[in-house]
Structure formats: structure tokens, C-alpha cells
C-alpha atoms as a PDB file:
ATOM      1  CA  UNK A   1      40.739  52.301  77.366  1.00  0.00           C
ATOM      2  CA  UNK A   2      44.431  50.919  75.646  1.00  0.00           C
ATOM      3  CA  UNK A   3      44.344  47.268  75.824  1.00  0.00           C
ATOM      4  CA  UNK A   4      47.749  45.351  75.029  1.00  0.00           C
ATOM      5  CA  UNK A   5      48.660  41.830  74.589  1.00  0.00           C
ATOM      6  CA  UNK A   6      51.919  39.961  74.861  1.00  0.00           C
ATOM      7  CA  UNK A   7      54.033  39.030  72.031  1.00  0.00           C
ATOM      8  CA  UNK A   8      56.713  36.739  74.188  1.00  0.00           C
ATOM      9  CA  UNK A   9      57.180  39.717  76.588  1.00  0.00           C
ATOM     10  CA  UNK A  10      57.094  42.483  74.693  1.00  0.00           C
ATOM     11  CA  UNK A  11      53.067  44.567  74.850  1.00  0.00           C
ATOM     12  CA  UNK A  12      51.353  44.993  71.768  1.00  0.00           C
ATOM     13  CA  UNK A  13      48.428  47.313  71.416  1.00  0.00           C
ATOM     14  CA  UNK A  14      45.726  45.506  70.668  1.00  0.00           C
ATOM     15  CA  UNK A  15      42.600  47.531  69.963  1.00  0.00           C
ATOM     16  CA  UNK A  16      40.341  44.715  68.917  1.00  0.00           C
ATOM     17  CA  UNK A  17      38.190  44.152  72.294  1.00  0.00           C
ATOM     18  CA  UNK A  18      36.774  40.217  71.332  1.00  0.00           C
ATOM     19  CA  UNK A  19      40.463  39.435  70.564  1.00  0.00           C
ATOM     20  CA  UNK A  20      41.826  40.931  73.131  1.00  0.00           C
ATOM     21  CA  UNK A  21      39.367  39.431  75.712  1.00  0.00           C
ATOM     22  CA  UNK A  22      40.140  35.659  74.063  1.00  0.00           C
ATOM     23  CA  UNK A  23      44.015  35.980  74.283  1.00  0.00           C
ATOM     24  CA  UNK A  24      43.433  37.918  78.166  1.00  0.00           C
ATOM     25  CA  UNK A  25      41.438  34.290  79.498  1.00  0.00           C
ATOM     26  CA  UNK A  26      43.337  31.965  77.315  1.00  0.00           C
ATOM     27  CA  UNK A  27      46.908  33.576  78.384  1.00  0.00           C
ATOM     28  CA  UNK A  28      48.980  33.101  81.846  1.00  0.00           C
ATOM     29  CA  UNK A  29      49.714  36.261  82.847  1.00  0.00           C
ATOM     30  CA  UNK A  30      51.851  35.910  85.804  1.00  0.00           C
ATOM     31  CA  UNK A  31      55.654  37.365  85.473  1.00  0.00           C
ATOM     32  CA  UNK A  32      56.460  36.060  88.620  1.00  0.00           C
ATOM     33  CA  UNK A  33      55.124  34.406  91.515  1.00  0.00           C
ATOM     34  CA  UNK A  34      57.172  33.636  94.820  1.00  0.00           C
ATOM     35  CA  UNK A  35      56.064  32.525  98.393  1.00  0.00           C
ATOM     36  CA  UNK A  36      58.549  33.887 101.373  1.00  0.00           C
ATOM     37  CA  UNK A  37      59.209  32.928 104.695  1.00  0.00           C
ATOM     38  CA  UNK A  38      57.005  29.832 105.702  1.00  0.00           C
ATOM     39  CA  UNK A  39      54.319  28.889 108.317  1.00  0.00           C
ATOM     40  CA  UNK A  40      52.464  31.958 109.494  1.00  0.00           C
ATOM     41  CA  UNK A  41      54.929  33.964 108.089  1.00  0.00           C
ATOM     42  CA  UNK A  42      54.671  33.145 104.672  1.00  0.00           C
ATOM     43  CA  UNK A  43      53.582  36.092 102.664  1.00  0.00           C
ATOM     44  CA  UNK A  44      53.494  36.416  98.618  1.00  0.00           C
ATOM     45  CA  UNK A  45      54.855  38.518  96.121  1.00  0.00           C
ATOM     46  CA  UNK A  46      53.057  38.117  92.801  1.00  0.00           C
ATOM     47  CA  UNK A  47      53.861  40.312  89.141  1.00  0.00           C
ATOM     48  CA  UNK A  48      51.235  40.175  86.630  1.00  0.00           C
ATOM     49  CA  UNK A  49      50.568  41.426  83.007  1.00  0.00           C
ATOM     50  CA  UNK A  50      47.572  43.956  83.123  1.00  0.00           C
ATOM     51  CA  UNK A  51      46.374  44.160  79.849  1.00  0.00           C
ATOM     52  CA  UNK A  52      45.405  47.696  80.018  1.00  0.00           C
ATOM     53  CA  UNK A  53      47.221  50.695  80.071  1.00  0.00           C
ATOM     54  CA  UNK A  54      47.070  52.085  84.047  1.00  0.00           C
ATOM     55  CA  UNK A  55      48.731  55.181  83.681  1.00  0.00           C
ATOM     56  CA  UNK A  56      45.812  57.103  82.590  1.00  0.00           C
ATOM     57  CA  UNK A  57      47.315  59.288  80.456  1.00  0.00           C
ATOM     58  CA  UNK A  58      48.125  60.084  76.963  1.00  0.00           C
ATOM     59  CA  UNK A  59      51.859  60.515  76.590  1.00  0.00           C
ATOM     60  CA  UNK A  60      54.607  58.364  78.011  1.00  0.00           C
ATOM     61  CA  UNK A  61      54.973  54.672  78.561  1.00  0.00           C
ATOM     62  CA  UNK A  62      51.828  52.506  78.631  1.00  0.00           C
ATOM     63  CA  UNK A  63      51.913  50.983  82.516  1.00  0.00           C
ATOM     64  CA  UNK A  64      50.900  47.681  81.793  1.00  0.00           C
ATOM     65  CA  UNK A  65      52.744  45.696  84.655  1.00  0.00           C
ATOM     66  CA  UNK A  66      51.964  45.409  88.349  1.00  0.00           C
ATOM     67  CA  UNK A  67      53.466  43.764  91.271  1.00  0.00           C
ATOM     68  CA  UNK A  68      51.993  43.450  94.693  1.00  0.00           C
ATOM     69  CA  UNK A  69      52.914  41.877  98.149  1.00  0.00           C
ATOM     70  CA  UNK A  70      49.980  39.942 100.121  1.00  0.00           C
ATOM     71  CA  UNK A  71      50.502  39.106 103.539  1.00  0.00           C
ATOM     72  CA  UNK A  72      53.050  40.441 105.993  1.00  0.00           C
ATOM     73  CA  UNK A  73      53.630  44.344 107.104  1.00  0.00           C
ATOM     74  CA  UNK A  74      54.199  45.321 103.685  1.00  0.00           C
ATOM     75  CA  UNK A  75      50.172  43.932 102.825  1.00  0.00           C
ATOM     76  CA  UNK A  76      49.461  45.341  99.928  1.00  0.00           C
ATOM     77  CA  UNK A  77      52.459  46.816  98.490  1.00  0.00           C
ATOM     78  CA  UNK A  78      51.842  47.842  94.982  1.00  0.00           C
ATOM     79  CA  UNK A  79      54.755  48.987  91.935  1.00  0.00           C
ATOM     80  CA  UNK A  80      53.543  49.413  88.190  1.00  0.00           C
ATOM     81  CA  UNK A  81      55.876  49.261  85.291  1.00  0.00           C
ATOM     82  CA  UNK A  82      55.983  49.735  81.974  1.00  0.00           C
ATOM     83  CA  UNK A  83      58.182  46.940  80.438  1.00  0.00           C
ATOM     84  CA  UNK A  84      58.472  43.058  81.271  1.00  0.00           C
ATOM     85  CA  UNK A  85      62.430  43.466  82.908  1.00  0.00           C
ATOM     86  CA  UNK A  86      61.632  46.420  85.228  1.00  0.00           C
ATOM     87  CA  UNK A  87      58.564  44.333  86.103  1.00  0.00           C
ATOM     88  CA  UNK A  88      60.860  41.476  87.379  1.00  0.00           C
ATOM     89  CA  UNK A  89      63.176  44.461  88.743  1.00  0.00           C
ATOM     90  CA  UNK A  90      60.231  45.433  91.086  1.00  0.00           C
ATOM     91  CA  UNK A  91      59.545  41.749  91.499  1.00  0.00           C
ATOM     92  CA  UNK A  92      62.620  40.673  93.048  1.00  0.00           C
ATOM     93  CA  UNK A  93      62.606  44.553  95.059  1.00  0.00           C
ATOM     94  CA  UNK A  94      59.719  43.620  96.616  1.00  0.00           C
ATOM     95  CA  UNK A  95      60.807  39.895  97.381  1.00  0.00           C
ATOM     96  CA  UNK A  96      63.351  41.527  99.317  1.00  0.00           C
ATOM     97  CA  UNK A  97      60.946  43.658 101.521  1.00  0.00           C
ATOM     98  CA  UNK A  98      58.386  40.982 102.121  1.00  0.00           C
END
């Protein structure tokens, strides 16, 4: 298992589990959070940090970012990403679908 931690918003590999545990509860690790529509229509679109790679493999980009819709038709909508701007990218894609 890769885990990462952020330096400002940019992953760093950090293989030390105790560390990495300490920074993962002592860290926000939201990207973005929004609430849209209102009432019983109000559904959310959240984009965290991960912390571990989720792509499962060995070669390519480390997917360390995930957004998600809750609420709505689009109920759990996922999109991983491998950098901090595509993660806002996806964030503000899937603000526009909720």
C-alpha cells in the first residue's frame, strides 16, 4: 500500500506508516466541499485527499484524489484524480451535475 501526504497541494510519498497516520488525523483533507440546491433538494458534492494510492497499480499516476456526489439522482457519483487542480476540475464537473 503507497501512502502520500500533502505538501501545500502537491502528494508526497510518505512510506513511514506512524507518520503518515499522525499527519492523515491531524490534517483537513477536504479540497472542496459545496451544498446545492436547498430544502429537500439539497444534495452535496464533496473532494477529498485519500492518502493512498487507489489506482492499484504500479506504473502511472498515483490516484490519490476523489470526489463524490451524496444526495440527488446522481447519489453516489464517484471521479478519482491524480493531482490537486484536476481534483477541483472534477469538483466543480460534478457541482454542475448535482
Amino acid at each position: 500500500m503507497k501512502t502520500y501526504i500533502l505538501d501545500g497541494k502537491v502528494p508526497v510519498p510518505e512510506s513511514d506508516f506512524d507518520k503518515w497516520g499522525a499527519w492523515f488525523e491531524s490534517h483537513d483533507r477536504h479540497v472542496a466541499e459545496t451544498v446545492v440546491g436547498f430544502l429537500w433538494w439539497k444534495r452535496r458534492v464533496s473532494t477529498v485527499f485519500l492518502g493512498i494510492d487507489h489506482s492499484f497499480l504500479d506504473e502511472g499516476f498515483p490516484v490519490l484524489f476523489e470526489t463524490m456526489i451524496f444526495g440527488g439522482r446522481h447519489n453516489g457519483y464517484q471521479s478519482r484524480s491524480t493531482t490537486w487542480s484536476k481534483a477541483l476540475r472534477d469538483h466543480e464537473d460534478a457541482c454542475a451535475i448535482a
